[in-house]
C-alpha atoms as a PDB file:
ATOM      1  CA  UNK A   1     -13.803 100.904  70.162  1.00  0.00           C
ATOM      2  CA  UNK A   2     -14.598  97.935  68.107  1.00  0.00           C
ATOM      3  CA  UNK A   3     -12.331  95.552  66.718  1.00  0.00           C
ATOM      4  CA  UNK A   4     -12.435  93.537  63.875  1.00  0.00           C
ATOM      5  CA  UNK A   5     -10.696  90.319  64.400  1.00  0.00           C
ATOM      6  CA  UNK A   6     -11.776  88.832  61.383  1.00  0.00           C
ATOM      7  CA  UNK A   7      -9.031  90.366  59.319  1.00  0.00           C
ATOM      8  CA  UNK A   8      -6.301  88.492  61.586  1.00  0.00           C
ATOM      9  CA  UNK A   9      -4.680  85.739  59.975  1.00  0.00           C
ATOM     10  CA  UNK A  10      -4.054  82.276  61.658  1.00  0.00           C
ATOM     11  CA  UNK A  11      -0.461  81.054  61.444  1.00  0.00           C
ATOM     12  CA  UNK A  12      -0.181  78.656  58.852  1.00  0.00           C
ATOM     13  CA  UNK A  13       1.754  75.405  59.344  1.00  0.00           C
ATOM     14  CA  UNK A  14       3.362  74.017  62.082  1.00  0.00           C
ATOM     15  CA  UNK A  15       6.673  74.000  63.449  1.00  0.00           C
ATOM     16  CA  UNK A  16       9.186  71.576  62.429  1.00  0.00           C
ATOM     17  CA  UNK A  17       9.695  68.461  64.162  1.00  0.00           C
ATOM     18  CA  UNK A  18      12.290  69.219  67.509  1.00  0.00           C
ATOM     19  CA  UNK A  19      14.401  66.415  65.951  1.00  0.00           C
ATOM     20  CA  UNK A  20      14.634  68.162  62.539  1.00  0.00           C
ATOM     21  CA  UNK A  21      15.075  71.805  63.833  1.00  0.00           C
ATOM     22  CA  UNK A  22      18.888  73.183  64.167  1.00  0.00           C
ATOM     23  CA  UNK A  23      19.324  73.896  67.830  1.00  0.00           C
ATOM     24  CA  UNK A  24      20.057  77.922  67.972  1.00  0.00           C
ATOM     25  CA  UNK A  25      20.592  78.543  71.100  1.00  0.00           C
ATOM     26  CA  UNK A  26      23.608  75.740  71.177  1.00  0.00           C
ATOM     27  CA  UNK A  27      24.912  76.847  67.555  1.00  0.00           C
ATOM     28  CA  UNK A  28      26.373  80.383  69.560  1.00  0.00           C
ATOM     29  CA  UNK A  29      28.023  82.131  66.567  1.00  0.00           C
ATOM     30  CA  UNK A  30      28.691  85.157  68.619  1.00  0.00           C
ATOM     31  CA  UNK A  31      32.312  86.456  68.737  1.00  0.00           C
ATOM     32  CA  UNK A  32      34.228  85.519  72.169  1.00  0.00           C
ATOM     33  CA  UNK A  33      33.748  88.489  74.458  1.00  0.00           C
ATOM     34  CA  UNK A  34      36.540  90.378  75.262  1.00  0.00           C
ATOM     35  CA  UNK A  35      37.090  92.481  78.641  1.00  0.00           C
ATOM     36  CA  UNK A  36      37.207  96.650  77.955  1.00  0.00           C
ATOM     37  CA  UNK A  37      39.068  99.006  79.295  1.00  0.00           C
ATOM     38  CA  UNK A  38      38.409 102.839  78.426  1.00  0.00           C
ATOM     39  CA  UNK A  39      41.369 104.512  76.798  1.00  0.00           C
ATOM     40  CA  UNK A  40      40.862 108.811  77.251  1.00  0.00           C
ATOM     41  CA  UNK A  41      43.540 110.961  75.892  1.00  0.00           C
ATOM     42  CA  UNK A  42      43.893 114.333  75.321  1.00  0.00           C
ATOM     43  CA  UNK A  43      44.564 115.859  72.087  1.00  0.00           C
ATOM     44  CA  UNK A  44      44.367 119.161  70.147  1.00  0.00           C
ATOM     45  CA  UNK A  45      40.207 120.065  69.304  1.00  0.00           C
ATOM     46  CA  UNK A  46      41.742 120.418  65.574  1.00  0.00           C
ATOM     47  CA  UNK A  47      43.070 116.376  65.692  1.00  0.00           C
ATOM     48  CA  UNK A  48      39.648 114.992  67.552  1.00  0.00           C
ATOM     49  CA  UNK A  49      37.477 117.032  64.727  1.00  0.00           C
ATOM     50  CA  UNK A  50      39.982 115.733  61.748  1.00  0.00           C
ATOM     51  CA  UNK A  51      39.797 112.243  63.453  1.00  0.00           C
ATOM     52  CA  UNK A  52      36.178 111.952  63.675  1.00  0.00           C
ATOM     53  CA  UNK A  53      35.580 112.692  60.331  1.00  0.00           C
ATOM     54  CA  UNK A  54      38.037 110.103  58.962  1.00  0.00           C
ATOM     55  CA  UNK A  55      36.294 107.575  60.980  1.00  0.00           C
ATOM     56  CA  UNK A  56      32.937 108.618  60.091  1.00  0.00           C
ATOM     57  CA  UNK A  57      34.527 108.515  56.586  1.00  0.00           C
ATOM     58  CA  UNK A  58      35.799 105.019  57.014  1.00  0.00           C
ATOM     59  CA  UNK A  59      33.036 103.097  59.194  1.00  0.00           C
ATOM     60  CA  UNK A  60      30.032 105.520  58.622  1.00  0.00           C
ATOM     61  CA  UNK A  61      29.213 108.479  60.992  1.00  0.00           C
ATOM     62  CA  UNK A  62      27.613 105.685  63.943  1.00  0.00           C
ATOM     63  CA  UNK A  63      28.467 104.646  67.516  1.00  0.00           C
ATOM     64  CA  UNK A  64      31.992 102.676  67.414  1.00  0.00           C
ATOM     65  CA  UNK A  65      33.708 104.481  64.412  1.00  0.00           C
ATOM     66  CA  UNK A  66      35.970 106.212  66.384  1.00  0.00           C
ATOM     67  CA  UNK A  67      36.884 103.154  68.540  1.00  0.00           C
ATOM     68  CA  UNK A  68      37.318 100.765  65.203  1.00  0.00           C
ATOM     69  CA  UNK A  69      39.768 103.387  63.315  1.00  0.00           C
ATOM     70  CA  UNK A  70      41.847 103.420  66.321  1.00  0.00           C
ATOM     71  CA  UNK A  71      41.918  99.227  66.267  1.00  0.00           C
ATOM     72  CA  UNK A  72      42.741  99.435  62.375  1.00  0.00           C
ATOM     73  CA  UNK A  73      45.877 101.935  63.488  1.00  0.00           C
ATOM     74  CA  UNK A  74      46.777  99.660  66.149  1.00  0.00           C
ATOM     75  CA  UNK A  75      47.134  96.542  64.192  1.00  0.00           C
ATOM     76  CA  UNK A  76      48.899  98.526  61.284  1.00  0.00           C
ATOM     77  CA  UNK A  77      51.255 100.027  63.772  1.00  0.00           C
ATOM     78  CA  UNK A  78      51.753  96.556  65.410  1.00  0.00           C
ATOM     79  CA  UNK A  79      52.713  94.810  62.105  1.00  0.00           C
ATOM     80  CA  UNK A  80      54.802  97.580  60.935  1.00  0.00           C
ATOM     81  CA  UNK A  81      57.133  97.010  63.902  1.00  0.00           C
ATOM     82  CA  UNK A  82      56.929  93.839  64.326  1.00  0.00           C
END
């Protein structure tokens, strides 16, 4: 198989001075992590399907939903009693 290398392009440019480039690595912007503990309960198949689907509803059907509509009820029970 033959290659044609012609048709790759050369970067253009060079980098920007070290002194002149923000530092990303130092600049962390990432949230603090926080340890997790796992939280199982059992509940009725009805309230886990009728759950799910409000979550899904609320932060899109994807990995987490389920875990952020229970945060969002915890913090609204918190402040209600508080």
């Amino acid at each position: 198989m033959n290659t044609n290398i012609a048709k790759l392009k050369r970067g253009k440019g060079t980098p920007p001075p070290a002194d002149t480039a923000p530092d990303v690595i130092a600049e962390d912007t990432r949230p603090e992590k926080v340890e997790l503990k796992p939280l199982q309960v059992r509940i009725p198949k009805t309230v886990f399907e009728e759950f799910s689907e409000q979550a899904g509803r609320e932060y899109g059907f994807s990995h987490g939903s389920k875990k952020r509509l229970f945060l969002k009820m915890w913090e609204a029970y918190k402040a209600q009693i508080m």
